[in-house]
Protein backbone atom coordinates (compact mmCIF):
# COMPACT_ATOMS: atom_id res chain seq x y z
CA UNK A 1 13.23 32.38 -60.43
CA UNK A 2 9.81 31.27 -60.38
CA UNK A 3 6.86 32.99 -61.86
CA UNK A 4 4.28 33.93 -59.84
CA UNK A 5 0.34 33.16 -61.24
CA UNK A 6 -2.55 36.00 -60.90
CA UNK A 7 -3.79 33.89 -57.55
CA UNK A 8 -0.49 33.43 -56.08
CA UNK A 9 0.17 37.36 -56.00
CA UNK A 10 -3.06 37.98 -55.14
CA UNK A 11 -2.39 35.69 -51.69
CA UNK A 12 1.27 37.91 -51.34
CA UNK A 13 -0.94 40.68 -51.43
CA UNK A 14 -3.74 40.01 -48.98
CA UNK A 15 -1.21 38.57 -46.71
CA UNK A 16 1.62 41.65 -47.04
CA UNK A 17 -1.44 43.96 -45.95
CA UNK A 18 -2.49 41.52 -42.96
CA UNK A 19 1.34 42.15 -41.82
CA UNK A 20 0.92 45.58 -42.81
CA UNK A 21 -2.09 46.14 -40.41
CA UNK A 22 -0.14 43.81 -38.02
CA UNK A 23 2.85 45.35 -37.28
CA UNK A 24 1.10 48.77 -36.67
CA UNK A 25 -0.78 47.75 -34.36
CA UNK A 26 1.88 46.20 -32.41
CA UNK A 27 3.51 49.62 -32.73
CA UNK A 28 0.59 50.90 -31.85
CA UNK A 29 0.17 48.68 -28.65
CA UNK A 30 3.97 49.30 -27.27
CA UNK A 31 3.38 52.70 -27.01
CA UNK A 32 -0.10 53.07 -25.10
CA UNK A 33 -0.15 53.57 -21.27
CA UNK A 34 -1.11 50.61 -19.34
CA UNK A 35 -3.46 52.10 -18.18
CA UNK A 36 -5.57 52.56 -21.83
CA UNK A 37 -5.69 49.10 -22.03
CA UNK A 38 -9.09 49.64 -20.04
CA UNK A 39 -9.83 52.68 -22.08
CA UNK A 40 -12.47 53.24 -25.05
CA UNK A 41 -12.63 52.12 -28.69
CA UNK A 42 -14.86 53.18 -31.55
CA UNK A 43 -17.17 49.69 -30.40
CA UNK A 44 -18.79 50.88 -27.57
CA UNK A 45 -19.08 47.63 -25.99
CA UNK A 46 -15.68 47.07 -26.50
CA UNK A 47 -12.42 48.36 -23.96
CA UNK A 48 -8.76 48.08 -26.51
CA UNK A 49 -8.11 44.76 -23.89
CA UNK A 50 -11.16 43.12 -25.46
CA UNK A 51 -10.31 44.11 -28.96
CA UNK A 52 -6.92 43.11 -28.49
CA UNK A 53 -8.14 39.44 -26.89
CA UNK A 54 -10.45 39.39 -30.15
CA UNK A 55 -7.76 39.58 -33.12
CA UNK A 56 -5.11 37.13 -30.94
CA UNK A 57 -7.86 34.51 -30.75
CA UNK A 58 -8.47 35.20 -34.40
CA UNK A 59 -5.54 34.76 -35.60
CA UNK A 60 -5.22 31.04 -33.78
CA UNK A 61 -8.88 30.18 -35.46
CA UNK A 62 -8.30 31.37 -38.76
CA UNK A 63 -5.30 29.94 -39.07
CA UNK A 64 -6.51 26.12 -37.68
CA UNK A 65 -9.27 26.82 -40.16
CA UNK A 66 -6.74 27.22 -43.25
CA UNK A 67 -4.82 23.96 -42.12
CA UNK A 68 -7.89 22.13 -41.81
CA UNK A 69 -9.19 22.90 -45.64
CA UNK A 70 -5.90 22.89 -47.10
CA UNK A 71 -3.36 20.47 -44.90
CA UNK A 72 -5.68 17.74 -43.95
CA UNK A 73 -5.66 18.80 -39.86
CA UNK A 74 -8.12 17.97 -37.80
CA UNK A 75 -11.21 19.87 -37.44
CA UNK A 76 -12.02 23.20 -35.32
CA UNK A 77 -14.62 22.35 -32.84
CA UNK A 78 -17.00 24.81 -30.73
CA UNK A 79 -15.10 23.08 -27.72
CA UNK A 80 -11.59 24.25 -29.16
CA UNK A 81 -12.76 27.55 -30.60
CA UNK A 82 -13.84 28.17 -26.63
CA UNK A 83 -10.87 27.23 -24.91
CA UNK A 84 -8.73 29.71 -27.36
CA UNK A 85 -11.28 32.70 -26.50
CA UNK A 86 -11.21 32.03 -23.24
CA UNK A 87 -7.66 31.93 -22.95
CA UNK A 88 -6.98 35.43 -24.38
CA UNK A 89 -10.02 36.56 -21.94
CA UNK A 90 -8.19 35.67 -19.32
CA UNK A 91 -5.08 37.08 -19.94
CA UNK A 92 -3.72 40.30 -18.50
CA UNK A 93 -2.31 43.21 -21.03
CA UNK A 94 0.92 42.33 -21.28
CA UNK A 95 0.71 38.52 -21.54
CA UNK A 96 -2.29 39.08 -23.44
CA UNK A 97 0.11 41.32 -26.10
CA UNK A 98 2.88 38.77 -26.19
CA UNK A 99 0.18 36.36 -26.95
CA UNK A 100 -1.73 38.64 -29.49
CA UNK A 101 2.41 39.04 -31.29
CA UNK A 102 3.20 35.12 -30.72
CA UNK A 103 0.05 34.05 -32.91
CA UNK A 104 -0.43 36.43 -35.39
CA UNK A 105 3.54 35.39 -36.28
CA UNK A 106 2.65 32.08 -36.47
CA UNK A 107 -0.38 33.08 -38.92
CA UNK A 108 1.82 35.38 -41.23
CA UNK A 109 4.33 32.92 -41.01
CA UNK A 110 2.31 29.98 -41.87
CA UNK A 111 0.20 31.77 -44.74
CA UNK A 112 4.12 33.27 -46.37
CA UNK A 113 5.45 29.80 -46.20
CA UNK A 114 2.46 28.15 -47.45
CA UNK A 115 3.86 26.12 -50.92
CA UNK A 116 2.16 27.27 -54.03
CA UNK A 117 0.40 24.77 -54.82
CA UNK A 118 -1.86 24.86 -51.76
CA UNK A 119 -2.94 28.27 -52.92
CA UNK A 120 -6.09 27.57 -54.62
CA UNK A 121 -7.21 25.11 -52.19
CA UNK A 122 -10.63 25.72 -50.93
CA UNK A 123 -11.83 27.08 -47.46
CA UNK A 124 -15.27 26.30 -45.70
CA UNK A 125 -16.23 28.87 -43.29
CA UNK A 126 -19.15 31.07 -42.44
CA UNK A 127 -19.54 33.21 -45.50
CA UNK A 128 -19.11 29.96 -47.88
CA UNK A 129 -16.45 28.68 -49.79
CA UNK A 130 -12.87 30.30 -50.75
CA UNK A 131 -9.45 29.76 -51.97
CA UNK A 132 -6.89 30.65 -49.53
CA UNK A 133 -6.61 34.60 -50.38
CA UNK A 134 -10.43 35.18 -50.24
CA UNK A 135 -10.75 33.38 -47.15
CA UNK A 136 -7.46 35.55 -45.66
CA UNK A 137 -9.15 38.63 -47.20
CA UNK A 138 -11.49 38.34 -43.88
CA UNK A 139 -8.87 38.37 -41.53
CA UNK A 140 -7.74 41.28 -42.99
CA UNK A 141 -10.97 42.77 -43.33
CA UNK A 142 -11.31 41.82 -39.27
CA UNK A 143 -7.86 43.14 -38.30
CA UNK A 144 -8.26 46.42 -40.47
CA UNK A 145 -11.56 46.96 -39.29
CA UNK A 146 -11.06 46.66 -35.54
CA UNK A 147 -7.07 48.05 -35.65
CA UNK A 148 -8.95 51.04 -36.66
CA UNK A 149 -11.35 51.11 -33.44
CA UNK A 150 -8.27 51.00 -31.49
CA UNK A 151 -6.38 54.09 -33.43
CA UNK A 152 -9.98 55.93 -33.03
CA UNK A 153 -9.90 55.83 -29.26
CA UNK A 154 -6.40 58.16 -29.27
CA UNK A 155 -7.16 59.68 -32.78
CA UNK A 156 -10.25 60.35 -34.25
CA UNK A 157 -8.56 61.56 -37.08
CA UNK A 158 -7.67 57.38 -38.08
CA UNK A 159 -7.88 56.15 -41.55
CA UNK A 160 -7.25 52.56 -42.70
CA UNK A 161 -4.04 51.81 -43.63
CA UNK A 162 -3.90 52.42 -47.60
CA UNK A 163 -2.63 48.97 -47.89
CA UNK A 164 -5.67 47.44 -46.83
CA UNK A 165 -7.85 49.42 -49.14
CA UNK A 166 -7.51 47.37 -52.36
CA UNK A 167 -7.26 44.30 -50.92
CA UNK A 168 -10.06 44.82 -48.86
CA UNK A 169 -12.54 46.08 -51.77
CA UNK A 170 -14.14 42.90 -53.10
CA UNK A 171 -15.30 42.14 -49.32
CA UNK A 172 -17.57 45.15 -49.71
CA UNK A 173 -19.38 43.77 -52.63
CA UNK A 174 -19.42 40.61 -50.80
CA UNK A 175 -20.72 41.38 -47.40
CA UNK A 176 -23.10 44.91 -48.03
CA UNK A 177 -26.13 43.36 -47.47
CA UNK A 178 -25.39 41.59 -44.56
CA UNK A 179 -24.05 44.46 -42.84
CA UNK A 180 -27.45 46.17 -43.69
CA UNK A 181 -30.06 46.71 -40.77
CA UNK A 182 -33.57 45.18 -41.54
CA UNK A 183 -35.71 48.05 -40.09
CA UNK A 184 -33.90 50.69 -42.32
CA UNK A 185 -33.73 48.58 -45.42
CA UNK A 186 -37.63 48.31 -45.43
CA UNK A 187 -37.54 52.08 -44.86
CA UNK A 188 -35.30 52.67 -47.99
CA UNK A 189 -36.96 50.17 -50.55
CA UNK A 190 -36.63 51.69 -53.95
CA UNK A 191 -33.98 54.07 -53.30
CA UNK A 192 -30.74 54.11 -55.16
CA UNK A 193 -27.39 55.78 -54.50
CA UNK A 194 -24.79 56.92 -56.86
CA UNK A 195 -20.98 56.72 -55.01
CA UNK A 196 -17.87 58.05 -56.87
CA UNK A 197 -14.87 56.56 -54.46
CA UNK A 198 -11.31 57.77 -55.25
CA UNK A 199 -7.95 56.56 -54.07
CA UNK A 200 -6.56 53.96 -54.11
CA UNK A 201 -9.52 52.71 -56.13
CA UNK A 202 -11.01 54.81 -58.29
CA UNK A 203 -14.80 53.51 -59.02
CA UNK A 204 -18.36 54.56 -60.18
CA UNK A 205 -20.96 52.46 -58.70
CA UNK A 206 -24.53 52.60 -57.72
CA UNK A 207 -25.95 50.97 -54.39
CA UNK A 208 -29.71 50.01 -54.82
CA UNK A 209 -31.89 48.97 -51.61
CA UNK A 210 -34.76 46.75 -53.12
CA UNK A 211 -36.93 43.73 -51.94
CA UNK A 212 -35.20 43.63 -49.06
CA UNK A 213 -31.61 43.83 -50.03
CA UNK A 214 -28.61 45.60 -50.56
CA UNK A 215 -26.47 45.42 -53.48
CA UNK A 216 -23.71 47.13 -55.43
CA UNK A 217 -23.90 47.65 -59.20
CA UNK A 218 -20.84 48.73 -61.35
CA UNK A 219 -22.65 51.42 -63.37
CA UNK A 220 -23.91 54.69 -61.67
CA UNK A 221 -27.85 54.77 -61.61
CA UNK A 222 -29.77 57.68 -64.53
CA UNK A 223 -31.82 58.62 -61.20
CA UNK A 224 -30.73 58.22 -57.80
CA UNK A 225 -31.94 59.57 -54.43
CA UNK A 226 -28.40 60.99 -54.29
CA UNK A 227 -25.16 60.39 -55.00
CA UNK A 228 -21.58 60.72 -52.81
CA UNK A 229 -18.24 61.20 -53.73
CA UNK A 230 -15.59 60.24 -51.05
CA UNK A 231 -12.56 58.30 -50.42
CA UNK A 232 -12.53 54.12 -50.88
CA UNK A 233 -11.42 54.08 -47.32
CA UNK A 234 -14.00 55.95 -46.54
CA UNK A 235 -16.82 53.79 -47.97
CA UNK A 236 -15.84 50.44 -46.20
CA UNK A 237 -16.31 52.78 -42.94
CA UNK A 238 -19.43 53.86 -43.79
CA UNK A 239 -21.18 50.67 -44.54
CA UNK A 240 -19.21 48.95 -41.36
CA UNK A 241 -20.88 51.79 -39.64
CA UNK A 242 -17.69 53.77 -38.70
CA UNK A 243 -17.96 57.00 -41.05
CA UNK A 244 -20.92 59.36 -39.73
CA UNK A 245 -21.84 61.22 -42.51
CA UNK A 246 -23.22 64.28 -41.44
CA UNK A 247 -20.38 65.62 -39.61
CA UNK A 248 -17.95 63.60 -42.50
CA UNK A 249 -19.81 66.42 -44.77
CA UNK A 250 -18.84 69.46 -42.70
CA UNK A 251 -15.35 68.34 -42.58
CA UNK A 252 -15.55 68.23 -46.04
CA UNK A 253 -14.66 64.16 -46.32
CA UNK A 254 -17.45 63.67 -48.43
CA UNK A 255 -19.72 65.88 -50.79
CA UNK A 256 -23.33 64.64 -51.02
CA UNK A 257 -25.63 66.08 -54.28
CA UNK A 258 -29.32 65.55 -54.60
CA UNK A 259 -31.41 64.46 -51.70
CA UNK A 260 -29.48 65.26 -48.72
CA UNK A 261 -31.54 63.83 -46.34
CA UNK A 262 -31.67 60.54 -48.20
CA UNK A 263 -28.07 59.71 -48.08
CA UNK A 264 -27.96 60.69 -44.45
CA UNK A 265 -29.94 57.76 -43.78
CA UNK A 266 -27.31 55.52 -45.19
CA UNK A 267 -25.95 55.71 -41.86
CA UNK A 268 -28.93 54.21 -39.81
CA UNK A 269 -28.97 51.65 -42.76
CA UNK A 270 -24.98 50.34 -42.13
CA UNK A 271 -25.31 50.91 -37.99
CA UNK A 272 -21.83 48.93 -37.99
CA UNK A 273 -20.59 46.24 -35.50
């Protein structure tokens, strides 16, 4: 039996929590009225058809992408990237969900098949450069994200899928400061954060908002404005904008010591997408 390296498991991982996400949503999907295929989601702008359209499409792009860094296909034009987004706009909900199943299969499929020695082959796209696991990371962070707007519109109770928690995690210390809003940012220059997150990672961190930036550091602050304890889950909502604090605090999701106030602004400064 082969050995698996560090990387290759890594890529088994990302990809068994893309399925993971997947295959509840599919669930998910067979079981809703027709009629809530018009209905809301936690993006306002945004009806579970649209969503739906969104992650089919995505799947087809991210996976031409892949097989244009790492097979030698050809490139992904604007041109091609349109056709595919207009295709699953135009679709109906239940050809749009057999096409939504009939890609994301091919993507699974594709990235569980892909040999080993592809693994570490790089990937250009928007956010830079990575191998083939940190590039699949953000279509899991894209499916987890927006599988969880859907769940919200029938359950407001939704968490992301513990799978998805771990593999998720280095995206936050990737992304924070773009998901940051300018305005509030200015606002909060100088102020610091402690977070304790629990389960399934357990971490200590501080989040510091200076010069106009955002950024995680792995050792809790002496001083901060405040600091939070809550669930790892929990923080990827909150600086996607999908974990309103104040009423995350009377539920008792998340305790908050110091300046109150302060860390309720955290929410204008991750206003989500």
């Amino acid at each position: 039996m082969q050995t698996q390296t560090p990387k290759q498991q890594d890529l088994a991982a990302v990809v068994g929590a893309i399925r993971r996400e997947y295959e509840v949503l599919d669930r998910w999907l067979s079981a809703v009225s027709p009629a809530h295929w018009q209905g809301a989601t936690y993006c306002d702008e945004w009806t579970v058809q649209k969503t739906v359209s969104h992650l089919g499409s995505g799947a087809e792009i991210h996976q031409l992408t892949i097989q244009e860094n790492v097979d030698g296909a050809e490139s992904t034009t604007q041109e091609t990237r349109e056709r595919i987004w207009g295709h699953f706009d135009s679709l109906a909900p239940e050809p749009l969900h057999a096409d939504f199943r009939d890609r994301n299969e091919r993507y699974l499929t594709y990235l569980e098949q892909l040999p080993a020695e592809k693994h570490n082959r790089i990937v250009k796209f928007f956010a830079g450069e990575r191998p083939v696991a940190g590039y699949a990371r953000y279509r899991l962070f894209e499916l987890a994200l927006h599988a969880w707007d859907l769940r919200w519109g029938l359950d407001p109770t939704a968490r992301l899928l513990p799978t998805s928690v771990e593999p998720l995690w280095p995206i936050a210390w990737e992304t924070l400061d773009r998901r940051a809003n300018k305005d509030a940012k200015a606002a909060l220059d100088g102020t610091t954060y402690n977070f304790a997150v629990h389960g399934p990672v357990e971490q200590q961190f501080a989040l510091a908002v200076a010069d106009g930036k955002v950024e995680l550091r792995e050792s809790p602050a002496g001083t901060p404005a405040a600091s939070l304890r809550l669930p790892a889950e929990a923080f990827i909502r909150l600086y996607t904008g999908r974990f309103p604090l104040e009423p995350a605090e009377a539920e008792g999701e998340v305790t908050i010591a110091g300046d109150r106030a302060a860390a309720l602004r955290l929410s204008a400064l991750f206003p989500g997408f």
